[in-house]
PDB file of N, CA and C in Angstrom:
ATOM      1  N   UNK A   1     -32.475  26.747   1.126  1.00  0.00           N
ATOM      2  CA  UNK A   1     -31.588  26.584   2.261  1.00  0.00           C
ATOM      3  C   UNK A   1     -31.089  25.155   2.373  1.00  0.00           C
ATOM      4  N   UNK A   2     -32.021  24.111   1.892  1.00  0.00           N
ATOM      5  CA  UNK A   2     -31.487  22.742   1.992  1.00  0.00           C
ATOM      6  C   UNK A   2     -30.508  22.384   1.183  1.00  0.00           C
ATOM      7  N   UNK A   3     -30.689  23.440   0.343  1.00  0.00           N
ATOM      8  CA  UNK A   3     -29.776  22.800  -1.194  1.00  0.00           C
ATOM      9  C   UNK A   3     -28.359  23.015  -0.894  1.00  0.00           C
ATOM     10  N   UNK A   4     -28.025  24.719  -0.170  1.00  0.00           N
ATOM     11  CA  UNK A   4     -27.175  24.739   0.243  1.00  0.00           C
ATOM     12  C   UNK A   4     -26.364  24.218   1.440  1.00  0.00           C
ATOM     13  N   UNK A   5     -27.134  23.653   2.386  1.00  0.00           N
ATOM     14  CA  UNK A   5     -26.295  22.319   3.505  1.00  0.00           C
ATOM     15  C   UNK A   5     -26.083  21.270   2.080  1.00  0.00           C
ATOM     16  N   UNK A   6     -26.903  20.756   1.560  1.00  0.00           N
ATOM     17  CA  UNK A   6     -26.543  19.459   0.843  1.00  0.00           C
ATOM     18  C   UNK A   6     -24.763  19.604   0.008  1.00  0.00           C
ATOM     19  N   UNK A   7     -24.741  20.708  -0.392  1.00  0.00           N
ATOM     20  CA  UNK A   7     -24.323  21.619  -1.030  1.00  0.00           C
ATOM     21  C   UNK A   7     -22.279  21.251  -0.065  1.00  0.00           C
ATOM     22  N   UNK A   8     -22.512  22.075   0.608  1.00  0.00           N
ATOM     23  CA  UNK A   8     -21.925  22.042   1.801  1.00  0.00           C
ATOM     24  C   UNK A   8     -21.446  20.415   2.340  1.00  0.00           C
ATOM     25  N   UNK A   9     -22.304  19.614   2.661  1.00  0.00           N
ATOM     26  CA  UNK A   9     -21.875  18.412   3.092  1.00  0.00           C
ATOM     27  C   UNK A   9     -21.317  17.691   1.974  1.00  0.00           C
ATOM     28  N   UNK A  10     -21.323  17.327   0.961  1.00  0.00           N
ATOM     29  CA  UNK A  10     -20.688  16.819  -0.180  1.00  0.00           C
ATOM     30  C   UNK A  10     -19.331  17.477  -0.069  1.00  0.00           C
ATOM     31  N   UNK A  11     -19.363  18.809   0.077  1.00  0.00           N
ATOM     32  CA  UNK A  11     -17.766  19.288  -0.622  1.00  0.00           C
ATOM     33  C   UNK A  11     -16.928  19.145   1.049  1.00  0.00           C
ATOM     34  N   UNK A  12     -17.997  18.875   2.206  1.00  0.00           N
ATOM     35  CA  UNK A  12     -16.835  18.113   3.280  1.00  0.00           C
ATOM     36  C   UNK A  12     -16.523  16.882   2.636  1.00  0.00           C
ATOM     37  N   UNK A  13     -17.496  15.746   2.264  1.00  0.00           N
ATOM     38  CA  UNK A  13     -17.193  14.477   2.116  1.00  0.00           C
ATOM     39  C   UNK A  13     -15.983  14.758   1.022  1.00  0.00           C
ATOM     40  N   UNK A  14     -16.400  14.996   0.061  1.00  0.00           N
ATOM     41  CA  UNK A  14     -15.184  15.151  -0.675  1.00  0.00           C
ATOM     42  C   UNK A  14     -13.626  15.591  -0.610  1.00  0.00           C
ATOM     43  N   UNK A  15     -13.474  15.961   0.671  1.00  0.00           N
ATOM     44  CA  UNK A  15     -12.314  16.440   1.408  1.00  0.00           C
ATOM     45  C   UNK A  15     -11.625  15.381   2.433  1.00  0.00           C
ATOM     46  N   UNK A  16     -12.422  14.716   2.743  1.00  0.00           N
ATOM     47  CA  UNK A  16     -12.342  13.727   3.578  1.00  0.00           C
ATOM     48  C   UNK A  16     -11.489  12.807   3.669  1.00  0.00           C
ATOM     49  N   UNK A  17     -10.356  12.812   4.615  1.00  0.00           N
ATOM     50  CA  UNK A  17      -8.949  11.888   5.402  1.00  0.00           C
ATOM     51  C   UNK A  17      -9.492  10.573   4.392  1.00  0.00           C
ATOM     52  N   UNK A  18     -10.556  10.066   4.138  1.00  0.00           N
ATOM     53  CA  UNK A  18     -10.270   8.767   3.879  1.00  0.00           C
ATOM     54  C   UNK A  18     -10.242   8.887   2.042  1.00  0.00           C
ATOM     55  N   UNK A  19     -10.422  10.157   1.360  1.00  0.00           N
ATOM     56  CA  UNK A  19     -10.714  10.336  -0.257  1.00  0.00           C
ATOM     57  C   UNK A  19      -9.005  10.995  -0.418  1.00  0.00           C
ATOM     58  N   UNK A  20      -8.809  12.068   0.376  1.00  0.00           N
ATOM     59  CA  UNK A  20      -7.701  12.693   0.237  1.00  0.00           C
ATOM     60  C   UNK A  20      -6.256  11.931   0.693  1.00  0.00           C
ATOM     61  N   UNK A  21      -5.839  10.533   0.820  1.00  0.00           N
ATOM     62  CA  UNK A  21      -4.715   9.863   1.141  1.00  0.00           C
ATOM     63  C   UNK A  21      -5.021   8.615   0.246  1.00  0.00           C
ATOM     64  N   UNK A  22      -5.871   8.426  -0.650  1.00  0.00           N
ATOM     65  CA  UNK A  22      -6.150   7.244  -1.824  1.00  0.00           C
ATOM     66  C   UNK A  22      -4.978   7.311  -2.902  1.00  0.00           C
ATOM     67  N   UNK A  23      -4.868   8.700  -3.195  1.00  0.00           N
ATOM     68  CA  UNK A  23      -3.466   8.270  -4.202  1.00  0.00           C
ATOM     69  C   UNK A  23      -2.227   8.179  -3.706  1.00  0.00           C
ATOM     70  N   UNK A  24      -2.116   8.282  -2.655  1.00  0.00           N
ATOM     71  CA  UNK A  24      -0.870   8.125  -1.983  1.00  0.00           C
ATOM     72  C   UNK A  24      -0.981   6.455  -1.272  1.00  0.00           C
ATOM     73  N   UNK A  25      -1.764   6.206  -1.396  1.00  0.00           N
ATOM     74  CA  UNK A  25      -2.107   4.716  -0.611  1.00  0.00           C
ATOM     75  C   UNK A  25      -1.933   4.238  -1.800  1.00  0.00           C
ATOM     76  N   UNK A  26      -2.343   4.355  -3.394  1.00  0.00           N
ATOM     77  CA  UNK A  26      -2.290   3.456  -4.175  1.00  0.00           C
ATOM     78  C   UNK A  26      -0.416   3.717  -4.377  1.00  0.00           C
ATOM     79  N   UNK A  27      -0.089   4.807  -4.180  1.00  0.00           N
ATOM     80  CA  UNK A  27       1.120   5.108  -4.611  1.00  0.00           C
ATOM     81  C   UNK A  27       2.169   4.235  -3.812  1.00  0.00           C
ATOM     82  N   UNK A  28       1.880   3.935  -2.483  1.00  0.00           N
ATOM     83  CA  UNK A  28       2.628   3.343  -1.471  1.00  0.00           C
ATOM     84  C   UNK A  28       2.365   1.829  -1.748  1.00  0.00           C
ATOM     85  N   UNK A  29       1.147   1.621  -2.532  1.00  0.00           N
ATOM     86  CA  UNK A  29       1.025  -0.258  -2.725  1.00  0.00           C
ATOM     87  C   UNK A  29       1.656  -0.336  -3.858  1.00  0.00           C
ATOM     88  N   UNK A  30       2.151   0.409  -4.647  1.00  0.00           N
ATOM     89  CA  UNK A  30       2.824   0.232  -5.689  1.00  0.00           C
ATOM     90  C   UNK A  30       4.248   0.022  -5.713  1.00  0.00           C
ATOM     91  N   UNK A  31       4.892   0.681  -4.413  1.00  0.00           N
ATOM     92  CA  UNK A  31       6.034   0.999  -4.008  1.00  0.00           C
ATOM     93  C   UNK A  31       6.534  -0.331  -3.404  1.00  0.00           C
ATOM     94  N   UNK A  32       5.610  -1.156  -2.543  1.00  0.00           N
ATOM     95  CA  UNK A  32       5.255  -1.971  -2.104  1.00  0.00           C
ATOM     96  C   UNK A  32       5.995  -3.551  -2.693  1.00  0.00           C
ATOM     97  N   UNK A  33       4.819  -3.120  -3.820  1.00  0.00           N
ATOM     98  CA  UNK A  33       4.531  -4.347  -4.518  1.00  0.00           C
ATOM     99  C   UNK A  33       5.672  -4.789  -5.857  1.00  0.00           C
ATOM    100  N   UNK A  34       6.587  -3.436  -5.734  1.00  0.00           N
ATOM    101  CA  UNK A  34       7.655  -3.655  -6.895  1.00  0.00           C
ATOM    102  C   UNK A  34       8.680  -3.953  -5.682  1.00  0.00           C
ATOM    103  N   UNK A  35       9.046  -3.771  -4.673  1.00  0.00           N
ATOM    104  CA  UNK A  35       9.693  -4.019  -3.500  1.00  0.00           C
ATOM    105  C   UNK A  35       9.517  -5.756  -3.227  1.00  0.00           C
ATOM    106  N   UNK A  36       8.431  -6.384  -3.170  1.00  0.00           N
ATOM    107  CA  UNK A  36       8.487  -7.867  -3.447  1.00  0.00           C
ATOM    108  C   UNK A  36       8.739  -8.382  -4.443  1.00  0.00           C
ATOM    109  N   UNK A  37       8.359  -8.140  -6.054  1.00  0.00           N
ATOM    110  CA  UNK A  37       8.712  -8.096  -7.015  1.00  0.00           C
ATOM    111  C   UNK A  37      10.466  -8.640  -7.298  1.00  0.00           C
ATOM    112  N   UNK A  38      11.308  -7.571  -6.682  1.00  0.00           N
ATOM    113  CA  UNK A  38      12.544  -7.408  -6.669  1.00  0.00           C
ATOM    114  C   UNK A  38      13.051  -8.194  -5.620  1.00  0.00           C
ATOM    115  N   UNK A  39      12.555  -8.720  -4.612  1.00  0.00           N
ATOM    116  CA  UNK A  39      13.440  -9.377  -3.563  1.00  0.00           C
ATOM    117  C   UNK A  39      12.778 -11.113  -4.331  1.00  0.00           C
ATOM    118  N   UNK A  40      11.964 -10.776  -4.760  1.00  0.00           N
ATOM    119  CA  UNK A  40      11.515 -12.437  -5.416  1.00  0.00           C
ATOM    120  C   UNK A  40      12.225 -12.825  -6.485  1.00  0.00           C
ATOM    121  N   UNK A  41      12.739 -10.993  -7.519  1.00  0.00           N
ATOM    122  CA  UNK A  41      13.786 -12.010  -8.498  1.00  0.00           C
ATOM    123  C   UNK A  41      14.810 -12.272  -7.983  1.00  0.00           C
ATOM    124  N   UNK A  42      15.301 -11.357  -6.900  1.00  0.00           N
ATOM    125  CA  UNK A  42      16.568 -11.859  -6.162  1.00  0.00           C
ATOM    126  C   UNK A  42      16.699 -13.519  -5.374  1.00  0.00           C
ATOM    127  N   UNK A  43      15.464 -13.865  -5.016  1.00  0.00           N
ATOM    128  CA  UNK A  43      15.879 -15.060  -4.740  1.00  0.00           C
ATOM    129  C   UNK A  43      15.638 -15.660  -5.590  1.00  0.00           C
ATOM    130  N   UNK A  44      15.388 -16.007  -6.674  1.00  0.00           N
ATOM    131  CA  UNK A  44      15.448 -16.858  -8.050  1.00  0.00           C
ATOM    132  C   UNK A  44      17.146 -17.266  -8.878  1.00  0.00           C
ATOM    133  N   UNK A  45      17.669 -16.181  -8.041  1.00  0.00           N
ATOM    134  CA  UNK A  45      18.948 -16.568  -8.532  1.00  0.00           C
ATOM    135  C   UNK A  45      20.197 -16.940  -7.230  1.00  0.00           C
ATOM    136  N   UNK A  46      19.321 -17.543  -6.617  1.00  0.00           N
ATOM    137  CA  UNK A  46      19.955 -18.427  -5.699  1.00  0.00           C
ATOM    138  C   UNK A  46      20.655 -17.391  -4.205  1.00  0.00           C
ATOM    139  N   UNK A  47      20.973 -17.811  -3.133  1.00  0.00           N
ATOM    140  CA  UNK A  47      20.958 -17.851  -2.223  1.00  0.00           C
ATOM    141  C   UNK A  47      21.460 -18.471  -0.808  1.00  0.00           C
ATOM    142  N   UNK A  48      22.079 -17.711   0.161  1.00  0.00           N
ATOM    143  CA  UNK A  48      22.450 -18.427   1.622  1.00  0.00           C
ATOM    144  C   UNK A  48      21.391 -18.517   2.091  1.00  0.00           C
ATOM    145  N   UNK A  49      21.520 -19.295   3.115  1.00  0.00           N
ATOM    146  CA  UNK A  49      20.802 -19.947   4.247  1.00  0.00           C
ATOM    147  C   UNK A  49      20.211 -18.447   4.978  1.00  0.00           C
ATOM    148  N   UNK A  50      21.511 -17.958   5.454  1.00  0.00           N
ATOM    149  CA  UNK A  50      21.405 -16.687   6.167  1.00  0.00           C
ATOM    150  C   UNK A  50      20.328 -15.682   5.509  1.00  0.00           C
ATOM    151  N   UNK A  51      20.786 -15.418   3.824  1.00  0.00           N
ATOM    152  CA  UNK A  51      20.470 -14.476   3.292  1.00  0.00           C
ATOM    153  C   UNK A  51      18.627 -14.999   2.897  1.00  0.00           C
ATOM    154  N   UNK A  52      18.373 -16.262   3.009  1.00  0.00           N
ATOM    155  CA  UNK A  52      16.843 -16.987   3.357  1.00  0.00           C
ATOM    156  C   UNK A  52      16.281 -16.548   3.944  1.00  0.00           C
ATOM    157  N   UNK A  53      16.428 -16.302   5.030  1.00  0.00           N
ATOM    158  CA  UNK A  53      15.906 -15.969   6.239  1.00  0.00           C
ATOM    159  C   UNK A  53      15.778 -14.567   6.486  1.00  0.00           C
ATOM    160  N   UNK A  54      16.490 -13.720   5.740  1.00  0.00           N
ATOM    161  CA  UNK A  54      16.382 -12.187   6.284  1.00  0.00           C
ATOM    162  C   UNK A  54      15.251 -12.005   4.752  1.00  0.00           C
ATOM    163  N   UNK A  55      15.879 -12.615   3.585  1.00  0.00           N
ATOM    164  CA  UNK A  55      14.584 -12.253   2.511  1.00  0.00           C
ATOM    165  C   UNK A  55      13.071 -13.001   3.024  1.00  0.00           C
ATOM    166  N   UNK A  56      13.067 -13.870   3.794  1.00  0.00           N
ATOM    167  CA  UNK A  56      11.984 -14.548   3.948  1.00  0.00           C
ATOM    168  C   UNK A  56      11.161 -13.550   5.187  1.00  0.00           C
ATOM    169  N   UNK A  57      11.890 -12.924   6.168  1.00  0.00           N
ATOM    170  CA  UNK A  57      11.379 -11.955   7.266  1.00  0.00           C
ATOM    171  C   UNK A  57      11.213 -10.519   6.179  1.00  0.00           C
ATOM    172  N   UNK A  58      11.854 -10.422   5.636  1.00  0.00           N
ATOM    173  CA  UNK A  58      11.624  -9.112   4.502  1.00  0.00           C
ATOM    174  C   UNK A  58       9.914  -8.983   3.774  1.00  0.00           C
ATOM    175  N   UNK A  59      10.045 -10.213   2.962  1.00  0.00           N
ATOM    176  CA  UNK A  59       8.819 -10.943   2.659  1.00  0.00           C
ATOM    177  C   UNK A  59       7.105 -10.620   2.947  1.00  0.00           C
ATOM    178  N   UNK A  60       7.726 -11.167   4.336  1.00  0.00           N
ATOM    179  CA  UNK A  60       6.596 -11.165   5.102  1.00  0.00           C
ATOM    180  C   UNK A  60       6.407  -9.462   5.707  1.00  0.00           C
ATOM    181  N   UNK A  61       7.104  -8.774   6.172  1.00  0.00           N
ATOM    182  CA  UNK A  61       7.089  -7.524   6.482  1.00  0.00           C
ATOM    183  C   UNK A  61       5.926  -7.063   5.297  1.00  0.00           C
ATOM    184  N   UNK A  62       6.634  -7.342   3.777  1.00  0.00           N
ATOM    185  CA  UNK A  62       5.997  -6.552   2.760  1.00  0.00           C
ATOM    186  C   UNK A  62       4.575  -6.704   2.455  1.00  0.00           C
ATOM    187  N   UNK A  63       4.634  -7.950   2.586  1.00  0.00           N
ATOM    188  CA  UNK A  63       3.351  -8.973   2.350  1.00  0.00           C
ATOM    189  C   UNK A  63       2.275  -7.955   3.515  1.00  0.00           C
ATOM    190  N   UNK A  64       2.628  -8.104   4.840  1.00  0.00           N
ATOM    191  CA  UNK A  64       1.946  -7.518   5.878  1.00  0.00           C
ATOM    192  C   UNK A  64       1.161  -6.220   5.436  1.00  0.00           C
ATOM    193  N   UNK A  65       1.961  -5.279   4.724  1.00  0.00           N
ATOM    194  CA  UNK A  65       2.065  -4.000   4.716  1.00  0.00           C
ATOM    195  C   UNK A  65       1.463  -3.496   2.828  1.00  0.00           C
ATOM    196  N   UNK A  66       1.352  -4.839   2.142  1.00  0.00           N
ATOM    197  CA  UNK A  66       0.535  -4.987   0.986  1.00  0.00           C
ATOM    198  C   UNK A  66      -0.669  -5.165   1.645  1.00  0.00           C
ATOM    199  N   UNK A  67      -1.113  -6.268   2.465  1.00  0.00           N
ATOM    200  CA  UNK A  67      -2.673  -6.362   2.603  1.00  0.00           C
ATOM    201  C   UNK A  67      -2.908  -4.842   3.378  1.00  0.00           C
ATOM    202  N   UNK A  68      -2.617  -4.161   3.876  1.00  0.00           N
ATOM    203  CA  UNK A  68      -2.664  -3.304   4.532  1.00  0.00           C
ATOM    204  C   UNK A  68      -3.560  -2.269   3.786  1.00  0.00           C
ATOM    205  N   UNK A  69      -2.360  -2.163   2.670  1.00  0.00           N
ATOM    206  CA  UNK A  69      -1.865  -0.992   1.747  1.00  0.00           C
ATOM    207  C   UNK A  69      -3.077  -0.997   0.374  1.00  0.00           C
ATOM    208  N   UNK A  70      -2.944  -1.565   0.327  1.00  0.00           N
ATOM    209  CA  UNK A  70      -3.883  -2.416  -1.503  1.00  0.00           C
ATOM    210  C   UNK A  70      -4.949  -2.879  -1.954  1.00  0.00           C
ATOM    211  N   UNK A  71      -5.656  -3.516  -0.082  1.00  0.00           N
ATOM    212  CA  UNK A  71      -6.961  -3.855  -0.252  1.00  0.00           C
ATOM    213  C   UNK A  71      -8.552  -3.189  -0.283  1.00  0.00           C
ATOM    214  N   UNK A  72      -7.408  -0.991  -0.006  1.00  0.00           N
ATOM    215  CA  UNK A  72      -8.643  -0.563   0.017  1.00  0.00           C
ATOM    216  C   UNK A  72      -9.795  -0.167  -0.933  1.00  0.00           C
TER     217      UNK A  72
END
């Protein structure tokens, strides 16, 4: 009878909100992280003042939403 709770509680854990959204979390830091990637080669090839400032708030949005996303 024990074997089967043990049995039982594993194949909850294994179902579990925090196992079942991992490839989609790695999938979304990936999405992420080529999204900074691309606004970083974009500013390498120069730039407005204006257009500074919205890649630099962009940036940081991504940055935010990488530690978020990536560190689990």
């Amino acid at each position: 009878m024990k074997s089967i709770a043990w049995v039982l509680f594993f194949a909850l854990l294994a179902q579990s909100p925090a196992n079942a959204g991992s490839k989609a979390d790695k999938a979304a830091c990936e999405v992420v992280k080529q999204k900074i990637r691309e606004i970083e080669a974009r500013m390498r090839h120069g730039y407005t003042a204006a257009q500074g400032i919205r890649y630099d708030a962009r940036l940081r949005e991504l940055r935010d939403k990488r530690y978020k996303l990536c560190r689990k």
